[in-house]
C-alpha atoms as a PDB file:
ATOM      1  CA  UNK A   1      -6.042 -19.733   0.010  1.00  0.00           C
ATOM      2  CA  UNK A   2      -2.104 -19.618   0.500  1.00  0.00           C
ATOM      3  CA  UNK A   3      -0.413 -17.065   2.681  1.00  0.00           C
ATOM      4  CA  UNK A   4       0.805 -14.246   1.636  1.00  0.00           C
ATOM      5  CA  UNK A   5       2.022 -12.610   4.795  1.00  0.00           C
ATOM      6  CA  UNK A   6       1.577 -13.957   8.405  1.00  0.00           C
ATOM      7  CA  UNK A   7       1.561 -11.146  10.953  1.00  0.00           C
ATOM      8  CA  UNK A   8       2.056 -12.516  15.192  1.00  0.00           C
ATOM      9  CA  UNK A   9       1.912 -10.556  18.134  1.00  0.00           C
ATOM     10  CA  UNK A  10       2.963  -7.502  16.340  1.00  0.00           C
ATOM     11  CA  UNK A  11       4.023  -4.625  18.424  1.00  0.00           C
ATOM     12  CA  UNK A  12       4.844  -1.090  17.070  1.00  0.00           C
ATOM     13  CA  UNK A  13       6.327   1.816  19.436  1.00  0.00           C
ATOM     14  CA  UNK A  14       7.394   5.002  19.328  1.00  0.00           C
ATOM     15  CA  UNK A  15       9.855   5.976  22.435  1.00  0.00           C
ATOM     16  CA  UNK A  16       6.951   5.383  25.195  1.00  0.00           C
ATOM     17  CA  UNK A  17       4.068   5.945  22.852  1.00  0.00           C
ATOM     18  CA  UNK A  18       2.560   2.073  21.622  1.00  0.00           C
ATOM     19  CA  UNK A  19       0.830   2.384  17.988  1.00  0.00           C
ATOM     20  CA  UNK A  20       0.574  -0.981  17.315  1.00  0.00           C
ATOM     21  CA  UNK A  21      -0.584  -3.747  20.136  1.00  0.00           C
ATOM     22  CA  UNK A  22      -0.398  -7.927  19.623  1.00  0.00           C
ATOM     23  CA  UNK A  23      -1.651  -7.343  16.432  1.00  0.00           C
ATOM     24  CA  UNK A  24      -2.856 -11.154  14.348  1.00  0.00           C
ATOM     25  CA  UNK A  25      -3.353 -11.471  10.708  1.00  0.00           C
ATOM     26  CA  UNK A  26      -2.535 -13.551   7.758  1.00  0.00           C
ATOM     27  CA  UNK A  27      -3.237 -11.523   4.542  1.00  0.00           C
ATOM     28  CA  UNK A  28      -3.738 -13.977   1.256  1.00  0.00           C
ATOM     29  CA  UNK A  29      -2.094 -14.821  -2.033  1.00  0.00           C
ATOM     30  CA  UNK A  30      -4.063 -12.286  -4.691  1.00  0.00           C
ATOM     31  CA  UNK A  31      -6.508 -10.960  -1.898  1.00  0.00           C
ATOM     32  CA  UNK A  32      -7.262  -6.675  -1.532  1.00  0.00           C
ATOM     33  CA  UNK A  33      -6.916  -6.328   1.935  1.00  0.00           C
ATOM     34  CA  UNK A  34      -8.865  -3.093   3.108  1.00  0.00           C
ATOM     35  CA  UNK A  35      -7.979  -1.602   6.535  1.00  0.00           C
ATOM     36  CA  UNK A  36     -10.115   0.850   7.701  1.00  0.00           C
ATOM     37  CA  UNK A  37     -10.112   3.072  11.081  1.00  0.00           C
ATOM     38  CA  UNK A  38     -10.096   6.568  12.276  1.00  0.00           C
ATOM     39  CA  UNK A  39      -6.955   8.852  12.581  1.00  0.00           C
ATOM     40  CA  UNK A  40      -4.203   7.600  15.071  1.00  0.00           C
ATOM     41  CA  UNK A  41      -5.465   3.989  14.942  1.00  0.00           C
ATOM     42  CA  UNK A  42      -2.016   2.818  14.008  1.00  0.00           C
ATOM     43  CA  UNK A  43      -3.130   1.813  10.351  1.00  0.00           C
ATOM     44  CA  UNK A  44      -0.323   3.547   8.351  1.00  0.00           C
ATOM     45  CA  UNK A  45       2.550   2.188  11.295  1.00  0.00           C
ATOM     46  CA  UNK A  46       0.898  -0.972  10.654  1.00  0.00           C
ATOM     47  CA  UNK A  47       2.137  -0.486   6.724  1.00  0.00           C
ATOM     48  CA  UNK A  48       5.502   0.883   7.583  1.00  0.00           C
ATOM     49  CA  UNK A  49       5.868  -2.445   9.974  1.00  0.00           C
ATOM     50  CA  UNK A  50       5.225  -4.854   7.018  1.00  0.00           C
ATOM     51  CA  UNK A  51       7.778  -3.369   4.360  1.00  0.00           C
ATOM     52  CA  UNK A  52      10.025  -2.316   7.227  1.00  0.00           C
ATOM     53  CA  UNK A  53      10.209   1.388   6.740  1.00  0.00           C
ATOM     54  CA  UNK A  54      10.390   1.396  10.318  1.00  0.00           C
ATOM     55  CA  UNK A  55      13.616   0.782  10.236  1.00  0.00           C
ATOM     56  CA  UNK A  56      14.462   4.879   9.280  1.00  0.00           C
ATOM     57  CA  UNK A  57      12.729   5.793  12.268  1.00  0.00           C
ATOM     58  CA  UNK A  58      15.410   6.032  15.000  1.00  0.00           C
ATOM     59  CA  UNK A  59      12.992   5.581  18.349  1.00  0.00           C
ATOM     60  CA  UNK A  60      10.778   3.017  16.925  1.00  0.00           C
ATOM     61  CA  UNK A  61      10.819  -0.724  18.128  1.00  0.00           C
ATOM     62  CA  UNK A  62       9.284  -3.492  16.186  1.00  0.00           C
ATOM     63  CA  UNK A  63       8.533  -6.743  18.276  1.00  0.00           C
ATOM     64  CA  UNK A  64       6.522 -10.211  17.036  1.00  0.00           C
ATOM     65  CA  UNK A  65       6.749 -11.975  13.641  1.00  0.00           C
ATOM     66  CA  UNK A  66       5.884 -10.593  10.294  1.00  0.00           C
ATOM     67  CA  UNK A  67       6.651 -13.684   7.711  1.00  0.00           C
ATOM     68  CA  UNK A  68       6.558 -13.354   3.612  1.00  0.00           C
ATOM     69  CA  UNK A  69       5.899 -16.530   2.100  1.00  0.00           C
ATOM     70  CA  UNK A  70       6.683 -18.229   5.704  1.00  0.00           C
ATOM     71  CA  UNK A  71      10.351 -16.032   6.046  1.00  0.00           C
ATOM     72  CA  UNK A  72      10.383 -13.591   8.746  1.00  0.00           C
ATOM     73  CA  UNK A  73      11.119  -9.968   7.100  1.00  0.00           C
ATOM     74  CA  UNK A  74      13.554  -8.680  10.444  1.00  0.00           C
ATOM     75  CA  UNK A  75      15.482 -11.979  10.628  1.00  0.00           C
ATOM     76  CA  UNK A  76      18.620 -10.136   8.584  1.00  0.00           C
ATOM     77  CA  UNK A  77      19.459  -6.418   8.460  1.00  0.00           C
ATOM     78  CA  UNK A  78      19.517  -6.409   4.559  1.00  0.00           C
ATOM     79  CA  UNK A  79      16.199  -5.369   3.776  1.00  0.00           C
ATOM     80  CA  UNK A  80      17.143  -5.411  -0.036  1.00  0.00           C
ATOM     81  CA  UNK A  81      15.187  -8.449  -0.948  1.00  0.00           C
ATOM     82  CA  UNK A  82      12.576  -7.301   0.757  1.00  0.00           C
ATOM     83  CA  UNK A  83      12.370  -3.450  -1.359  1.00  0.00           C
ATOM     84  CA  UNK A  84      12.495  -6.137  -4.439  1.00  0.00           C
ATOM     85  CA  UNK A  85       9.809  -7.884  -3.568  1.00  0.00           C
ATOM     86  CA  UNK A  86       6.934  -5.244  -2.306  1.00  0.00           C
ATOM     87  CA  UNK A  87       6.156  -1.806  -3.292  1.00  0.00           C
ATOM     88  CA  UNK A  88       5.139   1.464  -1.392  1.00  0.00           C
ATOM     89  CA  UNK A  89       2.345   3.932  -2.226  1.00  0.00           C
ATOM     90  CA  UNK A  90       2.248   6.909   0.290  1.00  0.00           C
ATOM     91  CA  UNK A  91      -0.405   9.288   0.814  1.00  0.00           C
ATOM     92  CA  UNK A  92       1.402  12.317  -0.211  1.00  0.00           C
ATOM     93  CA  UNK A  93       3.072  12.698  -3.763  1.00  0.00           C
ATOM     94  CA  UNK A  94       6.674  12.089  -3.535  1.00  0.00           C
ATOM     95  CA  UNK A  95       8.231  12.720  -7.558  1.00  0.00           C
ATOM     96  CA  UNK A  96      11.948  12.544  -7.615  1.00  0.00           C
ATOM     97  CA  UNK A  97      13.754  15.708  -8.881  1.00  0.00           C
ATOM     98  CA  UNK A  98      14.176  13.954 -12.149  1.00  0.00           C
ATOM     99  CA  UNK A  99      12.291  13.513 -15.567  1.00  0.00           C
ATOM    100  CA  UNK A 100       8.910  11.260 -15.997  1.00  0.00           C
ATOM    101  CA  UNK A 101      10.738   8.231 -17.470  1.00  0.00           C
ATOM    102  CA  UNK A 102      13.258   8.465 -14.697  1.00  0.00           C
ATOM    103  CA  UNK A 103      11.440   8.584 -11.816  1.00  0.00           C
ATOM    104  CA  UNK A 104       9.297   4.968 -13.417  1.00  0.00           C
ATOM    105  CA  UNK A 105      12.225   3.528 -14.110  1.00  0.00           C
ATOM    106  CA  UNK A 106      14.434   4.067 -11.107  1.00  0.00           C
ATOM    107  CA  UNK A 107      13.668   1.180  -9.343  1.00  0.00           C
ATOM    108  CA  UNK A 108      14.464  -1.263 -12.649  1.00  0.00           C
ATOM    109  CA  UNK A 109      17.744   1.083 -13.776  1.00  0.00           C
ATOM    110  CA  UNK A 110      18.866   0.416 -10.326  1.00  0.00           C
ATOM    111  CA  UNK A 111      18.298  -3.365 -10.851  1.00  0.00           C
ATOM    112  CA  UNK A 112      20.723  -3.581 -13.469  1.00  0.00           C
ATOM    113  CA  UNK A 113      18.393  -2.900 -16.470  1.00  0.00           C
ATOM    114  CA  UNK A 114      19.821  -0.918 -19.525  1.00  0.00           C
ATOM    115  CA  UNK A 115      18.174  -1.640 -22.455  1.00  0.00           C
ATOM    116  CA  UNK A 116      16.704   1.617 -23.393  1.00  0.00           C
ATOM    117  CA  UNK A 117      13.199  -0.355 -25.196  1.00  0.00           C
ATOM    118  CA  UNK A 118      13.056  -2.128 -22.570  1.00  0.00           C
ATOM    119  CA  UNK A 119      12.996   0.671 -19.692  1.00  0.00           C
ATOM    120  CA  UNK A 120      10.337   2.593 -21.979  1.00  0.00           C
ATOM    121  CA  UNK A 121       8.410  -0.355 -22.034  1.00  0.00           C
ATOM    122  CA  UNK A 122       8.243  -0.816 -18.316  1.00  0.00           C
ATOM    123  CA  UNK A 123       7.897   3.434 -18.089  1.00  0.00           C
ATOM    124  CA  UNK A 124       4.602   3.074 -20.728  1.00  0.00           C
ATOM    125  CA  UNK A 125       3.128  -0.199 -19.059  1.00  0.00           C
ATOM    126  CA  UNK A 126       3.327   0.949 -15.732  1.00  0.00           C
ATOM    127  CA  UNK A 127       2.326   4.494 -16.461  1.00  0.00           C
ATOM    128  CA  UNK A 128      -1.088   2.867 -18.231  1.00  0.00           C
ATOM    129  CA  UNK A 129      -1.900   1.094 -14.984  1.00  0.00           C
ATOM    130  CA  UNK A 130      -1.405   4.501 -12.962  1.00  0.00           C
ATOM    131  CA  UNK A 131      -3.825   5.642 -15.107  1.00  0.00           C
ATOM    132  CA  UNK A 132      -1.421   8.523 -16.814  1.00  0.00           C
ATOM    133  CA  UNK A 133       0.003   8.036 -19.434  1.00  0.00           C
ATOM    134  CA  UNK A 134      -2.350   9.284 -21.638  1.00  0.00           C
ATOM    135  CA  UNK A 135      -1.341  12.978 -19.546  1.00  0.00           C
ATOM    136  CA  UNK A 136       2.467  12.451 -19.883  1.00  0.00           C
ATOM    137  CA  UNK A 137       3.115  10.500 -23.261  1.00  0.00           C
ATOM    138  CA  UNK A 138       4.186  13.609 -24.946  1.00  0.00           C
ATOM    139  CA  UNK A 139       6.420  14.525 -22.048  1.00  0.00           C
ATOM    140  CA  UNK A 140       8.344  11.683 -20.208  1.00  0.00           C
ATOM    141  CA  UNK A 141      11.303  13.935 -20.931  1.00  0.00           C
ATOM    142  CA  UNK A 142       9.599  16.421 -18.472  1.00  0.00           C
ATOM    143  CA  UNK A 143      10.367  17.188 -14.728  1.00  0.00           C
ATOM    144  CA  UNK A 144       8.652  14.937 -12.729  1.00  0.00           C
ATOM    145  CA  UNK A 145       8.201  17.977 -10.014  1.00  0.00           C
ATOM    146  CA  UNK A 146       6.334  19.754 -12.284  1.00  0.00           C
ATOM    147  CA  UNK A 147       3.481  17.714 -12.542  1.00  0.00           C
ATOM    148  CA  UNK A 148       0.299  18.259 -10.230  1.00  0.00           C
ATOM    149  CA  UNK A 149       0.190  16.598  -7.263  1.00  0.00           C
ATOM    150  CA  UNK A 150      -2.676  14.576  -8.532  1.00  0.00           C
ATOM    151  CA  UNK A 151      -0.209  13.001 -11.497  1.00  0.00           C
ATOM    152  CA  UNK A 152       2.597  13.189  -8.645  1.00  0.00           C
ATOM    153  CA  UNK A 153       0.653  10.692  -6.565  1.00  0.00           C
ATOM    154  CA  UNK A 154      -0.596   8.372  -9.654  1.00  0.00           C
ATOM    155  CA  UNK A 155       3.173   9.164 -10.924  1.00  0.00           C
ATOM    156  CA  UNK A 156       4.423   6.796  -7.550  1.00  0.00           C
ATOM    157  CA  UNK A 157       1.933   3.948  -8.392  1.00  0.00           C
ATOM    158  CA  UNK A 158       3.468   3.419 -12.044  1.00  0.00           C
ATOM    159  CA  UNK A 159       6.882   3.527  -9.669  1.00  0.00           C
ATOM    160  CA  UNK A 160       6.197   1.337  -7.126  1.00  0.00           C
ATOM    161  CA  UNK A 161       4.393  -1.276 -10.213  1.00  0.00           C
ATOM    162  CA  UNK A 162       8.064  -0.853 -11.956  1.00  0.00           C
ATOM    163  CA  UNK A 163       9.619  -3.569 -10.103  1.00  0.00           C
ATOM    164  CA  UNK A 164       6.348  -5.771 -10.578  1.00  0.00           C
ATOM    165  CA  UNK A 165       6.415  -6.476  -6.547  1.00  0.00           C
ATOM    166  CA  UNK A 166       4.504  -9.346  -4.999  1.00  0.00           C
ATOM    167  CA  UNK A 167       3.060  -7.247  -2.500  1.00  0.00           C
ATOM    168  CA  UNK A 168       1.520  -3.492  -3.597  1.00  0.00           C
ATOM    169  CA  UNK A 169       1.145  -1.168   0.168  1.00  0.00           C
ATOM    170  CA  UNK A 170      -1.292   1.473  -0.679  1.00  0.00           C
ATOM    171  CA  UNK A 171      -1.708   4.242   2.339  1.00  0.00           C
ATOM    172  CA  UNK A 172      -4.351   6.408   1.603  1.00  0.00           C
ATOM    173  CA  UNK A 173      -3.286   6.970  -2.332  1.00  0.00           C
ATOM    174  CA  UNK A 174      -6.486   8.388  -3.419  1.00  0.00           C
ATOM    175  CA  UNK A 175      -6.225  11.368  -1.131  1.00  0.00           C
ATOM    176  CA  UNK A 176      -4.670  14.017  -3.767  1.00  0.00           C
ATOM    177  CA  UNK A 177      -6.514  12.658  -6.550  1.00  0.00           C
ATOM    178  CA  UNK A 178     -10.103  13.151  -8.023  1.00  0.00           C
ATOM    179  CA  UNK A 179     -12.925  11.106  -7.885  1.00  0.00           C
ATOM    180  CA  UNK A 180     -12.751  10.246 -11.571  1.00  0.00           C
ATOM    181  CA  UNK A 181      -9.064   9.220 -11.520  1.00  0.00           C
ATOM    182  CA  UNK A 182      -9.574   7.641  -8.110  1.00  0.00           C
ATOM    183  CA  UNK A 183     -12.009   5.096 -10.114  1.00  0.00           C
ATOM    184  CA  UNK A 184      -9.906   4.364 -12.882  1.00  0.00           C
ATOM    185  CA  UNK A 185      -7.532   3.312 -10.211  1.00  0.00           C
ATOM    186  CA  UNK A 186      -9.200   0.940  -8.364  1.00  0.00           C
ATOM    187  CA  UNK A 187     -10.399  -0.650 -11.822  1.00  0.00           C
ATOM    188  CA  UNK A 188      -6.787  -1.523 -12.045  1.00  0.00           C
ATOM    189  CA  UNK A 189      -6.090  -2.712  -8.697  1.00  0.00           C
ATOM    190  CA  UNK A 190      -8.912  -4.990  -9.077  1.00  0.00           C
ATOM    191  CA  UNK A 191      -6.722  -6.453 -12.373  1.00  0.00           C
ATOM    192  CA  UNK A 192      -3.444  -5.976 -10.626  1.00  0.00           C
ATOM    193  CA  UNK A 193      -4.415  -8.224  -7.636  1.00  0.00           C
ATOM    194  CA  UNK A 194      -4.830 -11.660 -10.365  1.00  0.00           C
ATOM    195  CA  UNK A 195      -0.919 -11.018  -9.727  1.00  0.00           C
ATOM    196  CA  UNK A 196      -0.020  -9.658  -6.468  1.00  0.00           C
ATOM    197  CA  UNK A 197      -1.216  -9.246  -3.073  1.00  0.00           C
ATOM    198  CA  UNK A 198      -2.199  -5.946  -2.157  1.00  0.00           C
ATOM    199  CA  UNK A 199      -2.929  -3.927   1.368  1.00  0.00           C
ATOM    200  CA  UNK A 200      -5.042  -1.075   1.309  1.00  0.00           C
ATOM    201  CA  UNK A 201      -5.160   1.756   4.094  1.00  0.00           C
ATOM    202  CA  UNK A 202      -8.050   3.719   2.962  1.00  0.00           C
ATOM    203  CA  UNK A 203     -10.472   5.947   5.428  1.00  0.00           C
ATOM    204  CA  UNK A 204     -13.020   6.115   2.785  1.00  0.00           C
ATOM    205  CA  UNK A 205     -15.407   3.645   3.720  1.00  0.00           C
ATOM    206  CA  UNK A 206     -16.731   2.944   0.305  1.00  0.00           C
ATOM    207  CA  UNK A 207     -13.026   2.112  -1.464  1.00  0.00           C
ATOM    208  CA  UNK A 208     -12.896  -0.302   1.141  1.00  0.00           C
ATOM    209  CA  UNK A 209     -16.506  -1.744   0.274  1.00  0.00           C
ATOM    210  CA  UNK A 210     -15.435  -2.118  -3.433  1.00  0.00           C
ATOM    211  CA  UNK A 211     -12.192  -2.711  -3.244  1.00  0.00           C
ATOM    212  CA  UNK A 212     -11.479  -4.805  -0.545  1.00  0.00           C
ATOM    213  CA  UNK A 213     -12.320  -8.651  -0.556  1.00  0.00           C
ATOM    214  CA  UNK A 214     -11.585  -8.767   3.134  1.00  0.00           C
ATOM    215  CA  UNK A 215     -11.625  -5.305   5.484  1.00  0.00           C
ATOM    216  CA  UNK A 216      -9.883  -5.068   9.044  1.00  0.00           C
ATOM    217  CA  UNK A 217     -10.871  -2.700  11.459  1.00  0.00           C
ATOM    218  CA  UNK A 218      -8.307  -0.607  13.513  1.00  0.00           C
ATOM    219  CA  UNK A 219      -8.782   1.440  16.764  1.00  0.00           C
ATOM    220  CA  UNK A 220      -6.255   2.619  19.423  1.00  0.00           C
ATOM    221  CA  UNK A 221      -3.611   0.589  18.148  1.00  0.00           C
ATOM    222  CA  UNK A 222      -5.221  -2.417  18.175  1.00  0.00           C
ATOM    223  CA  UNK A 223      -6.680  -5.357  15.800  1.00  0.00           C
ATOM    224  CA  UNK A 224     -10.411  -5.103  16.503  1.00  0.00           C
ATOM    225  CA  UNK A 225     -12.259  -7.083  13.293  1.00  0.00           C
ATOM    226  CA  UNK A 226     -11.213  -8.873  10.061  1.00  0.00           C
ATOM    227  CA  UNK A 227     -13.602 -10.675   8.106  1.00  0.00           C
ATOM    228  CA  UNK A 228     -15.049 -10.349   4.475  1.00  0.00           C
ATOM    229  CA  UNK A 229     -16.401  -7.417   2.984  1.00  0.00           C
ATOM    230  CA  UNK A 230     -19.640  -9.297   2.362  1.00  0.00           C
ATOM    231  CA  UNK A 231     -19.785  -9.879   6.100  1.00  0.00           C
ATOM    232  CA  UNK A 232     -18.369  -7.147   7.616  1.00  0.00           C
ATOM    233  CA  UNK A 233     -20.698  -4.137   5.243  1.00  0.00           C
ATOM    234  CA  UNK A 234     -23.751  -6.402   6.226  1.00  0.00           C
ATOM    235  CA  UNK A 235     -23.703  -5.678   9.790  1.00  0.00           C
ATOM    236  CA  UNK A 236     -22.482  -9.002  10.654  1.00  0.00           C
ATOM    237  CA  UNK A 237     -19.285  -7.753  12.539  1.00  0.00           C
ATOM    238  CA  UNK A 238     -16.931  -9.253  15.562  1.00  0.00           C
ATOM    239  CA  UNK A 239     -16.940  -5.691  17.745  1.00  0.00           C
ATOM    240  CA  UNK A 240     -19.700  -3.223  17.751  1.00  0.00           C
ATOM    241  CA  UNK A 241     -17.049  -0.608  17.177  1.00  0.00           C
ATOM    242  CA  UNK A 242     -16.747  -1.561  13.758  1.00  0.00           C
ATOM    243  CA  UNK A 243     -20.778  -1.182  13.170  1.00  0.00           C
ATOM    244  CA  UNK A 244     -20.596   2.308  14.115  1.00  0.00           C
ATOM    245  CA  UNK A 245     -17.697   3.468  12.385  1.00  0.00           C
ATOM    246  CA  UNK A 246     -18.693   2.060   9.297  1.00  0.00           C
ATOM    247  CA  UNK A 247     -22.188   3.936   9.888  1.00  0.00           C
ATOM    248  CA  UNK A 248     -20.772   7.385  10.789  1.00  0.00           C
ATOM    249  CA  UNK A 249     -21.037   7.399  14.985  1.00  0.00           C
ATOM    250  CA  UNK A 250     -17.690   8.157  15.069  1.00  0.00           C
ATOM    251  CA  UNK A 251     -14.415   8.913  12.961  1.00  0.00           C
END
């Protein structure tokens, strides 16, 4: 399979505090890449690293390579290309203080796009794969704020899908949402990944089992197991570590 991102010897700090260490992956072209690990493991630094949100947070030092499609993402200060390119899901709902159809189609209004079919297009198609519009179709005029935080969270898929990224970041996104919306999610991640790569930081064991066609394994900073899901939920793992968090001895 091609590479989609090659991560080297990558090193994440925070003023003396290390949350990443010599951390080696390549993630692939149209693979769901599941990283699992228990609190403080350096999973969601390891997201900010790779679509260089990082570079808001004044004490922390990135160090090692982190290549998209073989260029290395820190070589130029202008991170623009890069914000075109990938898309961010955080764990907590973050709607902007602006209506339904404005928050969706931010990202593509600030790209230059003003045809007014064609943003409710995007808003509608995007919304669909968030699994929401069906909730908001009567009220995209609506403020975006005063949706649950449920439809807030599902609200900044359909927003990070409006740019139609390469790369889809997902840390923790099913953590405000129920189980039944969680599912319809993942039933579109599985469809979204025939055209994008997408990283998932999930501490729910069983997302990563079905979602994830490869699962890493983080602890203490560090890179401790990558390997298939068919290998790594069959016991068949690189560190013992992995074994027992996956079973429940610790997390």
């Amino acid at each position: 399979m091609k590479k989609k991102l090659e991560i080297k010897n990558l090193r994440v700090s925070y003023g003396e505090s290390v949350a990443i260490q010599d951390a080696t992956l390549d993630v692939y072209e149209n693979e769901v890449l599941a990283i699992i690990g228990p609190a403080n493991s350096g999973k969601s630094s390891f997201l900010k690293s790779l679509n260089r949100m990082t570079d808001f947070i004044s004490d922390c030092k990135v160090s090692g390579k982190i290549l998209l499609d073989g260029e290395d993402i820190y070589e130029t200060q202008d991170s623009t290309w890069l914000r075109q390119r990938v898309g961010m899901v955080s764990p907590l709902p973050v709607g902007l203080p602006m209506s339904i159809l404005e928050n969706v189609t931010y990202a593509p209004r600030m790209a230059g796009e003003k045809d007014k079919t064609r943003l409710e297009e995007i808003a509608q198609d995007c919304l669909k794969k968030a699994a929401l519009w069906d909730e908001v179709k009567d009220r995209l005029d609506g403020l975006a704020t005063k949706l649950s935080g449920g439809q807030q969270q599902r609200l900044t898929i359909a927003r990070a899908l409006s740019h139609s990224p390469e790369v889809l970041f997902l840390d923790e996104f099913s953590i405000a949402i129920d189980p039944v919306t969680t599912m319809k999610i993942e039933e579109v991640l599985m469809e979204l990944k025939k055209d994008m790569t997408i990283v998932c930081v999930t501490n729910v064991i069983h997302q990563a089992r079905r979602l994830g066609n490869r699962t890493a394994m983080m602890l203490e900073g560090r890179l401790i197991d990558i390997d298939t899901n068919e290998r790594i939920f069959a016991g068949q793992v690189n560190d013992k570590r992995t074994h027992d968090y996956i079973e429940g001895v610790f997390g």
